[in-house]
Protein backbone atom coordinates (compact mmCIF):
# COMPACT_ATOMS: atom_id res chain seq x y z
CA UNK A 1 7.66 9.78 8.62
CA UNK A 2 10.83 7.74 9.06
CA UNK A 3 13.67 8.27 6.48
CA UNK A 4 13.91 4.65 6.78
CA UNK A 5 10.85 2.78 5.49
CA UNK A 6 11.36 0.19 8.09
CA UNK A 7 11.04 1.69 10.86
CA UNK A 8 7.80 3.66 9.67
CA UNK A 9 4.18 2.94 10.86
CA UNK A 10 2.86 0.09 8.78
CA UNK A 11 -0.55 1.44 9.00
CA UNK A 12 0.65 5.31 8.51
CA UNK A 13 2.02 3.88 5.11
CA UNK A 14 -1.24 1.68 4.03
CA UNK A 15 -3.14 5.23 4.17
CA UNK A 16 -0.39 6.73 2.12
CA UNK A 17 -0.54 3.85 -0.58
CA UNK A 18 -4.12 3.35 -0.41
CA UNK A 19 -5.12 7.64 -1.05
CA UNK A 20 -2.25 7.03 -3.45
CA UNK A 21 -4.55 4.27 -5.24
CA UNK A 22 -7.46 6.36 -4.46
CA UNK A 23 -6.01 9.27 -7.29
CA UNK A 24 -5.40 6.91 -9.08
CA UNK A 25 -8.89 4.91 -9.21
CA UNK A 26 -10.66 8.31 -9.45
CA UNK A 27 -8.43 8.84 -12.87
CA UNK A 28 -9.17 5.62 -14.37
CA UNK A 29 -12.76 5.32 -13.41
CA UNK A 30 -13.54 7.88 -15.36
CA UNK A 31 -11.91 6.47 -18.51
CA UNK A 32 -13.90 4.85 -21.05
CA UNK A 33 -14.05 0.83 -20.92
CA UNK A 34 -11.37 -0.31 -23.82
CA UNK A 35 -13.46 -3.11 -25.84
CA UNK A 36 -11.81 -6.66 -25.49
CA UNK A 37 -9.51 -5.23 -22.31
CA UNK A 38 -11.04 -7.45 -19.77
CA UNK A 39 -8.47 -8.69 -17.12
CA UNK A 40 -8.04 -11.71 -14.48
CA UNK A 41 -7.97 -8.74 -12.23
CA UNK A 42 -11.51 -7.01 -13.27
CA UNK A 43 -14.73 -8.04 -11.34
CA UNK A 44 -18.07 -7.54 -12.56
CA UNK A 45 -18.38 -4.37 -9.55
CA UNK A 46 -16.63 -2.72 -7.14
CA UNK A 47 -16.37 -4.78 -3.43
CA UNK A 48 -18.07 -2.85 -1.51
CA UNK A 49 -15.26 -2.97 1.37
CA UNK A 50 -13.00 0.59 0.75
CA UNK A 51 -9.60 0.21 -0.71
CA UNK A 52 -8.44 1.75 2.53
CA UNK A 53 -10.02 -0.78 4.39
CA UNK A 54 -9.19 -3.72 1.89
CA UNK A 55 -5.53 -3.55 2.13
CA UNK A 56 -5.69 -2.33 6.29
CA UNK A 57 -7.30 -5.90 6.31
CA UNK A 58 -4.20 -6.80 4.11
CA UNK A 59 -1.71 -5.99 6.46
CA UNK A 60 -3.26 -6.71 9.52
CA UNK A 61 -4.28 -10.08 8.87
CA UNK A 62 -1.63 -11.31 6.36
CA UNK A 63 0.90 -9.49 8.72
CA UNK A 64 2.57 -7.11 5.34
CA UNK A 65 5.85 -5.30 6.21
CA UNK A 66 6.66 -2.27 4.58
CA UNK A 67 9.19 -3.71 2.12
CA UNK A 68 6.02 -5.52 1.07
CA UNK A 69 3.54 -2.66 0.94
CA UNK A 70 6.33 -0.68 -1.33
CA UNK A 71 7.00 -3.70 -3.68
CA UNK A 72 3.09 -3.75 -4.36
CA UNK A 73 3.05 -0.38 -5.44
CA UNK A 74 6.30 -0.81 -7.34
CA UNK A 75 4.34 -4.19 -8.98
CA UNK A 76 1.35 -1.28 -10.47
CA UNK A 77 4.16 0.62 -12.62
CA UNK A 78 5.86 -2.69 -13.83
CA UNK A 79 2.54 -4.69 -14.51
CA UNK A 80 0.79 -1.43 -16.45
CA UNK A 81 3.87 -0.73 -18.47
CA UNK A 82 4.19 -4.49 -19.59
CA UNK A 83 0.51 -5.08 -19.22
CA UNK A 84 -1.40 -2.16 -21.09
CA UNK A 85 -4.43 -3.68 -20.65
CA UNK A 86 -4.22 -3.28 -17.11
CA UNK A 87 -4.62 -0.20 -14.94
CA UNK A 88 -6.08 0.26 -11.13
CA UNK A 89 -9.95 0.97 -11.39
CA UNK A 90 -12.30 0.01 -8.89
CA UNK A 91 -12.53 -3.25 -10.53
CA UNK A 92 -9.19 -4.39 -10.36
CA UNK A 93 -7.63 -2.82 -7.59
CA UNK A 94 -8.76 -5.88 -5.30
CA UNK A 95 -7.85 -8.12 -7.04
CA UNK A 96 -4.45 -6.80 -7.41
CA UNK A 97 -3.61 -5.83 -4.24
CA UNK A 98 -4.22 -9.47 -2.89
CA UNK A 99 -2.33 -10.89 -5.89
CA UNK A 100 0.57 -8.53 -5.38
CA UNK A 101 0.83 -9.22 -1.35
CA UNK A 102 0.71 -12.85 -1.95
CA UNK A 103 3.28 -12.56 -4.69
CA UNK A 104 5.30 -9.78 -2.48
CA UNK A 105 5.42 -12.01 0.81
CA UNK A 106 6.43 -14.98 -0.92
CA UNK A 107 9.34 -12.61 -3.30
CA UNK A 108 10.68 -10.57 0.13
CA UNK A 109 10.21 -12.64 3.34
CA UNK A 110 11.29 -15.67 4.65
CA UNK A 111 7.95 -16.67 6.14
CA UNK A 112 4.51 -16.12 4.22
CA UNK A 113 1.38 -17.61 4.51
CA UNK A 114 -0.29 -20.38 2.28
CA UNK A 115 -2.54 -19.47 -0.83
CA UNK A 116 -5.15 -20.75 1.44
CA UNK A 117 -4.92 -18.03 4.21
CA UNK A 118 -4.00 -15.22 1.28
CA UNK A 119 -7.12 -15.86 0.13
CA UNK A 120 -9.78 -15.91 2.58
CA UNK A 121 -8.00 -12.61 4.03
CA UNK A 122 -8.43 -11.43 0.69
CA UNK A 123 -11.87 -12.79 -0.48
CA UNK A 124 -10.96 -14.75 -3.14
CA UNK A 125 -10.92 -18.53 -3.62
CA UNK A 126 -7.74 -20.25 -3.17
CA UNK A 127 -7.90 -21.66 -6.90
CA UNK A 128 -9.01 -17.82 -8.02
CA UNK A 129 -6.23 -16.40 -5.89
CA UNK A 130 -3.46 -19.13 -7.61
CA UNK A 131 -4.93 -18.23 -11.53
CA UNK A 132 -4.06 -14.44 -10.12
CA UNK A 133 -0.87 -15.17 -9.38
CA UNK A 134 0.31 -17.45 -11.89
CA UNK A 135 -0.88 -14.61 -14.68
CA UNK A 136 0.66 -11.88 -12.47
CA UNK A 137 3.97 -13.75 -12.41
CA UNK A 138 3.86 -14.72 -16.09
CA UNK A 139 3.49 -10.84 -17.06
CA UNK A 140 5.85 -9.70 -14.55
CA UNK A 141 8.41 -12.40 -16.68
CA UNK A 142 8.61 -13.38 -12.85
CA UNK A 143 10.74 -10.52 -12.04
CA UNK A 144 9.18 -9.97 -8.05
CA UNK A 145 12.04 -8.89 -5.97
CA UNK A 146 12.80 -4.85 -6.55
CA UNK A 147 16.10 -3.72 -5.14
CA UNK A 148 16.23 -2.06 -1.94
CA UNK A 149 16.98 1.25 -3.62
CA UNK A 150 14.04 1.41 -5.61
CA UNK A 151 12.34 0.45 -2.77
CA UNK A 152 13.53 3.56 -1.35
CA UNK A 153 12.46 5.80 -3.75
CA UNK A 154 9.09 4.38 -3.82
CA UNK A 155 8.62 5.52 -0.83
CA UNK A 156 10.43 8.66 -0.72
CA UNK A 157 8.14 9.33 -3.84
CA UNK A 158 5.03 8.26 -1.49
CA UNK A 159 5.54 10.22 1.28
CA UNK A 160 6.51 13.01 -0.71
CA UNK A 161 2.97 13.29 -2.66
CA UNK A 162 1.28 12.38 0.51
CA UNK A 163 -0.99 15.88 2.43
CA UNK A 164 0.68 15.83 5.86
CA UNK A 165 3.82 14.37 5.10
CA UNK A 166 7.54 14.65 5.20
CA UNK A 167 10.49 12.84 5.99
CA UNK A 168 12.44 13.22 9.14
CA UNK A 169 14.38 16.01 9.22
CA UNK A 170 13.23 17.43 6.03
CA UNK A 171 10.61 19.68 7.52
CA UNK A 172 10.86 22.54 6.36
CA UNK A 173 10.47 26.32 8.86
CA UNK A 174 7.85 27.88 8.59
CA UNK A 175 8.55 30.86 10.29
């Protein structure tokens, strides 16, 4: 992978975040349900679309950038330590991810889409998608816009974890 996360592959790095997620579901899942730690973000099942798929469908058709894919996954560690009824199942990882892009696109570029197109990408109602991202915001404290070094580190972090992948010249010789 690039050492620079904009020039990497935006769908190289939506398989990194989304077997990221994947660990991360898998962990959670098999928590037991807290009593009276329902979320905006939980549905009643799983979509039946994969969360690979989900957020290729993300960046594709809401046209993410990789600032954007990095802030989401920066977004999961804020919102679950200021949030601790929330953590990424496969009930609320949906949810979030289309909440967080919307949030993300509107945060870190100049040119987003409406709520309207957010959410028929995502499969959500537009007045669903705003009640997501008006609760999102509110426990964020409406703090969106990470700085570009933790940005970096994200993804250093990401790449790093990932089977298969290094940074540019940090391959290492295996000879």
């Amino acid at each position: 992978m690039p050492k620079n996360y904009m020039d990497g592959d935006i769908r190289e790095m939506g398989v990194i975040i989304s077997d990221m997620l994947m660990e991360l579901i898998r962990l959670n899942d098999q928590l037991p349900p807290r009593e009276g730690f329902l979320t905006r973000f939980h549905s009643r099942a799983p979509p039946t679309i994969s969360v690979r798929d989900y957020l290729q469908r993300l960046i594709v058709h809401a046209t993410l950038s990789p600032p954007i894919l990095l802030a989401m996954v920066y977004y999961i560690d804020r919102l679950c330590s200021l949030y601790p009824a929330f953590t990424i199942t496969s009930l609320t990882v949906h949810r979030f991810l289309i909440t967080a892009a919307t949030v993300a696109a509107k945060g870190l570029s100049d040119s987003f889409w409406t709520n309207h197109t957010y959410a028929r990408v995502g499969g959500v109602s537009t007045k669903e998608l705003a009640m997501l991202e008006l609760d999102f915001l509110g426990r964020l404290d409406w703090i969106i816009v990470p700085k570009a070094e933790v940005l970096e580190d994200y993804y250093r972090s990401l790449v790093a974890r990932a089977d298969g992948h290094v940074l540019e010249g940090e391959e290492t010789d295996s000879t």
